[in-house]
Protein backbone atom coordinates (compact mmCIF):
# COMPACT_ATOMS: atom_id res chain seq x y z
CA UNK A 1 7.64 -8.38 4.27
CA UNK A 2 4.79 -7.99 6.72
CA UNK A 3 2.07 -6.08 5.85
CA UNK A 4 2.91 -3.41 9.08
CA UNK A 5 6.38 -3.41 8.26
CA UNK A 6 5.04 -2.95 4.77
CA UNK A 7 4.14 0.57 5.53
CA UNK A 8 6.59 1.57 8.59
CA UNK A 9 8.45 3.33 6.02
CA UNK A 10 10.87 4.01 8.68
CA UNK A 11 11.68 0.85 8.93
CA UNK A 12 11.86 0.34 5.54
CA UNK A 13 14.68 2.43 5.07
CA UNK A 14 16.32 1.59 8.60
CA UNK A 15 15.85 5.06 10.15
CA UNK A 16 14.80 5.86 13.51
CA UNK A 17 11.65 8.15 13.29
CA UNK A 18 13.71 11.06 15.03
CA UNK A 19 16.23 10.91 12.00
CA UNK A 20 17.32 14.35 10.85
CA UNK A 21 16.46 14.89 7.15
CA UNK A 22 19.77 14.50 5.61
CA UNK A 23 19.62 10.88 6.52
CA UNK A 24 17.16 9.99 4.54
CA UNK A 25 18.48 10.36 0.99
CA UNK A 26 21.73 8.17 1.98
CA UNK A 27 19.47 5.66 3.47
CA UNK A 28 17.44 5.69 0.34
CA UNK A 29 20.47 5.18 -1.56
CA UNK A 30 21.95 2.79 0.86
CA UNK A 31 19.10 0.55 0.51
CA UNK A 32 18.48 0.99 -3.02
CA UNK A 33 22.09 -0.26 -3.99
CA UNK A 34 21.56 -3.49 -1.32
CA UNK A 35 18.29 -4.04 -3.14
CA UNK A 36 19.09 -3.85 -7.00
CA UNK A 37 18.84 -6.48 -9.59
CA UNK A 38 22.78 -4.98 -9.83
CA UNK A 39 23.86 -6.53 -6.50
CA UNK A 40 23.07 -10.51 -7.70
CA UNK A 41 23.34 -11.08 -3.81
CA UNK A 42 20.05 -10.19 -3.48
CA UNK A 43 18.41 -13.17 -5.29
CA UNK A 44 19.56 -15.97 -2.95
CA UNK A 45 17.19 -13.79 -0.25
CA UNK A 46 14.24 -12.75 -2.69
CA UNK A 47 12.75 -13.66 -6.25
CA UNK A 48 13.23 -11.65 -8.47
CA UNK A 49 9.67 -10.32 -8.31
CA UNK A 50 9.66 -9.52 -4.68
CA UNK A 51 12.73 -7.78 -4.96
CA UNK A 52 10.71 -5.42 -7.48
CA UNK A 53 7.77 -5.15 -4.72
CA UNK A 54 10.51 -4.41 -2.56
CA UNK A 55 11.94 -1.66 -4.87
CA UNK A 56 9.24 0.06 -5.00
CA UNK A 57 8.18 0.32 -1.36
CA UNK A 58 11.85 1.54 -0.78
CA UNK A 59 10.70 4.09 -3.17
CA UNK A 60 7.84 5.18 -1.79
CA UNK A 61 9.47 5.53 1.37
CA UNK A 62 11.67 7.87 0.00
CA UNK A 63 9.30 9.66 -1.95
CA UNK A 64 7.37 10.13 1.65
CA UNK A 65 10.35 10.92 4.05
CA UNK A 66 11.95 12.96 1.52
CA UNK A 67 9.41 15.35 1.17
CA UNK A 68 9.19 17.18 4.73
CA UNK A 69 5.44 18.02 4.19
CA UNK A 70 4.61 14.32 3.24
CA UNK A 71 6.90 13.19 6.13
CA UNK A 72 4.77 15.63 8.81
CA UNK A 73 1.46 14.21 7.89
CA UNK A 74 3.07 10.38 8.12
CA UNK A 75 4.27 11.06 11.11
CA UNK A 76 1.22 12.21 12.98
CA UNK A 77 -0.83 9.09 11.35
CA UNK A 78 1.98 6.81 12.48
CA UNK A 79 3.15 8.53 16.09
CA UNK A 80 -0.90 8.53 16.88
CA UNK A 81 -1.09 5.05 17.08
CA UNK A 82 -4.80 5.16 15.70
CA UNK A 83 -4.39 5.04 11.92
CA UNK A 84 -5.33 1.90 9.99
CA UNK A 85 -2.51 0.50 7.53
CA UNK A 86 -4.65 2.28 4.50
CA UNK A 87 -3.76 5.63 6.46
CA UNK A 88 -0.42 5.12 6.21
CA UNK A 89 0.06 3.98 2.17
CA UNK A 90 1.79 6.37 -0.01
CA UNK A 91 -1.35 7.22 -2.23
CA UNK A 92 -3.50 8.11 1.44
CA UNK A 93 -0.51 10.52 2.29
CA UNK A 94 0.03 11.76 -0.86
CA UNK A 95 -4.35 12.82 -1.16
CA UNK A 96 -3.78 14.23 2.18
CA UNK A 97 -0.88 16.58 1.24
CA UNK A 98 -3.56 18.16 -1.43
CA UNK A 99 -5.96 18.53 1.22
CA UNK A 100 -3.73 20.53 3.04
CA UNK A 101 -2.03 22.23 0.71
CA UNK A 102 -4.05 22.52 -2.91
CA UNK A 103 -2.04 21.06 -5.89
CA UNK A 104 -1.04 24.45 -8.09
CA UNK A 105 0.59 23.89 -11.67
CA UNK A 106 4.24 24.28 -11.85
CA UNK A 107 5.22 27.51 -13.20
CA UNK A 108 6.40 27.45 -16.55
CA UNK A 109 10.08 28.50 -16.46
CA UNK A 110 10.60 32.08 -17.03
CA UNK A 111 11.91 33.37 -20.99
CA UNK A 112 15.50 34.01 -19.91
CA UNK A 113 16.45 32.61 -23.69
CA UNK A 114 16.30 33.39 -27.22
CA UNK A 115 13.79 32.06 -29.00
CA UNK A 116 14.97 30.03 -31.76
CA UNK A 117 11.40 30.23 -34.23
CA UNK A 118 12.84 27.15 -36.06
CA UNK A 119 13.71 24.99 -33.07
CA UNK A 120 10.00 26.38 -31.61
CA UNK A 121 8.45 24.47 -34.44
CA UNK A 122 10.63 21.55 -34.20
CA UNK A 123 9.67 21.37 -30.91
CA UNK A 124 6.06 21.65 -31.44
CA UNK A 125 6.05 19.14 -34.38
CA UNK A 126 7.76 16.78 -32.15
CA UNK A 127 6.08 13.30 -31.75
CA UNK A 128 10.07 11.35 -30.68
CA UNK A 129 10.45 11.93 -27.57
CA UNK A 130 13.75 10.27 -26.07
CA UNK A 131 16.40 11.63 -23.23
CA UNK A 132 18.53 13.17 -25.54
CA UNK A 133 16.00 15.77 -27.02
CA UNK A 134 14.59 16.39 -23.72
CA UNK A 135 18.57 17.30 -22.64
CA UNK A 136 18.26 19.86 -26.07
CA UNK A 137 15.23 21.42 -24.60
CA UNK A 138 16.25 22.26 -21.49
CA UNK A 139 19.86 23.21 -22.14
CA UNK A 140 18.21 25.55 -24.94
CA UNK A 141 15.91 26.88 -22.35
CA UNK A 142 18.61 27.74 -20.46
CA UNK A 143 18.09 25.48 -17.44
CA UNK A 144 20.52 23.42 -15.67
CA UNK A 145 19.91 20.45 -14.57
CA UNK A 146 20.20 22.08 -10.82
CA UNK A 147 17.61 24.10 -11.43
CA UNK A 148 14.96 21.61 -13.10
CA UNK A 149 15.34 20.24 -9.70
CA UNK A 150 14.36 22.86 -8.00
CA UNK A 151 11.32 23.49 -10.25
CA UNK A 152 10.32 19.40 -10.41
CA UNK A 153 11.44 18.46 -6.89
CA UNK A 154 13.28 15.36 -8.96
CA UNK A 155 16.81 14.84 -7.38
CA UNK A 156 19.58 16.44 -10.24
CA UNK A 157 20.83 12.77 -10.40
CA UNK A 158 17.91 11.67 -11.34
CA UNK A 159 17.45 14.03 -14.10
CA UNK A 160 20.59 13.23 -15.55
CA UNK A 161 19.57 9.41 -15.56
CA UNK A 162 16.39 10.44 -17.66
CA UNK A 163 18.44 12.23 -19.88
CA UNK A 164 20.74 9.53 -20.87
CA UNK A 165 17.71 6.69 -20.53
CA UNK A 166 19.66 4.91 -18.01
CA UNK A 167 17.57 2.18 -16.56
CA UNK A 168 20.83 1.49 -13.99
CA UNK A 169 20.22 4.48 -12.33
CA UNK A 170 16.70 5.26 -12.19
CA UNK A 171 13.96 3.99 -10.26
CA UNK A 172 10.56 1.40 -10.81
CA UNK A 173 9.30 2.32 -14.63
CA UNK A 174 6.16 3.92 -12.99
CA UNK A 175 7.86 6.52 -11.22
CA UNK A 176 10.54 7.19 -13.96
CA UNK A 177 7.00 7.89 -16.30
CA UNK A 178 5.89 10.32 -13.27
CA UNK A 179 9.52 11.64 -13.73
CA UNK A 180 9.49 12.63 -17.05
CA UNK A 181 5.77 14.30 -16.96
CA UNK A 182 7.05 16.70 -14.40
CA UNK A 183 9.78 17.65 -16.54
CA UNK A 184 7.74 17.91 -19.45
CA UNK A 185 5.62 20.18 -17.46
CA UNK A 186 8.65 21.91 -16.59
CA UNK A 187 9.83 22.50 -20.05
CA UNK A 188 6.33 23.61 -21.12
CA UNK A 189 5.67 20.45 -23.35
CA UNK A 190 3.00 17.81 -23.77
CA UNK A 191 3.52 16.05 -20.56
CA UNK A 192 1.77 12.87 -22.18
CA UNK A 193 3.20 13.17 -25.38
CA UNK A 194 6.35 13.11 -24.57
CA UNK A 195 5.67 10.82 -21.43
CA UNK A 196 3.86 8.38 -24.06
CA UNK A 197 6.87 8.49 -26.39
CA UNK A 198 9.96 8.53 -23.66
CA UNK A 199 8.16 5.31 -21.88
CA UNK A 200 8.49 3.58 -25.49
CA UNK A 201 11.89 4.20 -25.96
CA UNK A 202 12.82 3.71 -22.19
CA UNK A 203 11.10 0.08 -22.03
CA UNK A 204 12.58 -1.12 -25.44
CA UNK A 205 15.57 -0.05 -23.94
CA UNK A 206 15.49 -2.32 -20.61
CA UNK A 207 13.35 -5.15 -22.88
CA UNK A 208 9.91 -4.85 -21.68
């Protein structure tokens, strides 16, 4: 991949820059299932390392267009003609989006549940972190996997991957690790406890 293609994340995804939002997520998905290590097509095109590179750009691309605040600032870099390919990477837009709108902590979600004293302690004794407890936290904190993402911004389908530690359906390891710190942050936990301790599980899991 070029390196201007690299970062035409339109292009990445095969959208036109007008595209309405909607698009986006089935391109995303559309290019994600023609890029897998599932479709074995793929590695009479690309090594198996480049189709990891390539993986992860598609996700950054969706993890820019996705977002319409990310996408607005991308889109003035890119439409002006004058940025430099550093302008355009996903880390530049994502600094920018803080400049313009200051990074605030998500809200812990509200006590619309009975507190369970013995499951508190559990809880905070904790130090095994895997899907399925996460799942126990949140369904006993009464939130649905709808509204965790709401509160995370993490697509419900992806949610439900973490739960179940299902490599098939999630993303790159670093952003699944990114995943499950907003969720701990959502729940009210440890974000790098239990990011630490899901990561262990997850990569045992997929053999790394």
């Amino acid at each position: 991949m070029q390196a201007t293609s690299r970062y035409n994340y339109y292009e990445v995804l095969e959208l036109t820059a007008n595209a309405p939002q909607h698009e986006v997520t089935t391109a995303y998905e559309r290019a994600r299932s023609t890029y897998s290590g599932d479709n074995p097509a793929i590695y009479t095109i690309f090594s198996e390392q480049e189709a990891r590179e390539l993986l992860v750009v598609i996700e950054e691309a969706y993890q820019v267009l996705g977002n319409k605040i990310l996408r607005n600032i991308y889109d003035q870099r890119l439409l002006s003609g004058r940025s430099s390919l550093n302008d355009l990477t996903y880390e530049s837009i994502l600094e920018a989006s803080k400049q313009v709108f200051p990074e605030t902590k998500v809200e812990k979600p509200a006590a619309a549940y009975q507190k369970d004293e013995s499951f508190e302690k559990e809880i905070a004794a904790r130090t095994d972190w895997d899907g399925a407890f996460l799942k126990k936290v949140r369904e006993y904190k009464k939130i649905t996997t709808q509204r965790m993402s709401e509160i995370t911004k993490i697509n419900s389908y992806y949610v439900t991957a973490i739960e179940n530690m299902d490599p098939g359906n999630l993303p790159v390891v670093v952003f699944v690790r990114g995943y499950v710190v907003q969720i701990a942050k959502a729940l009210g936990l440890d974000e790098k406890k239990v990011a630490d301790s899901y990561m262990t599980h997850f990569k045992n899991k997929i053999g790394k």
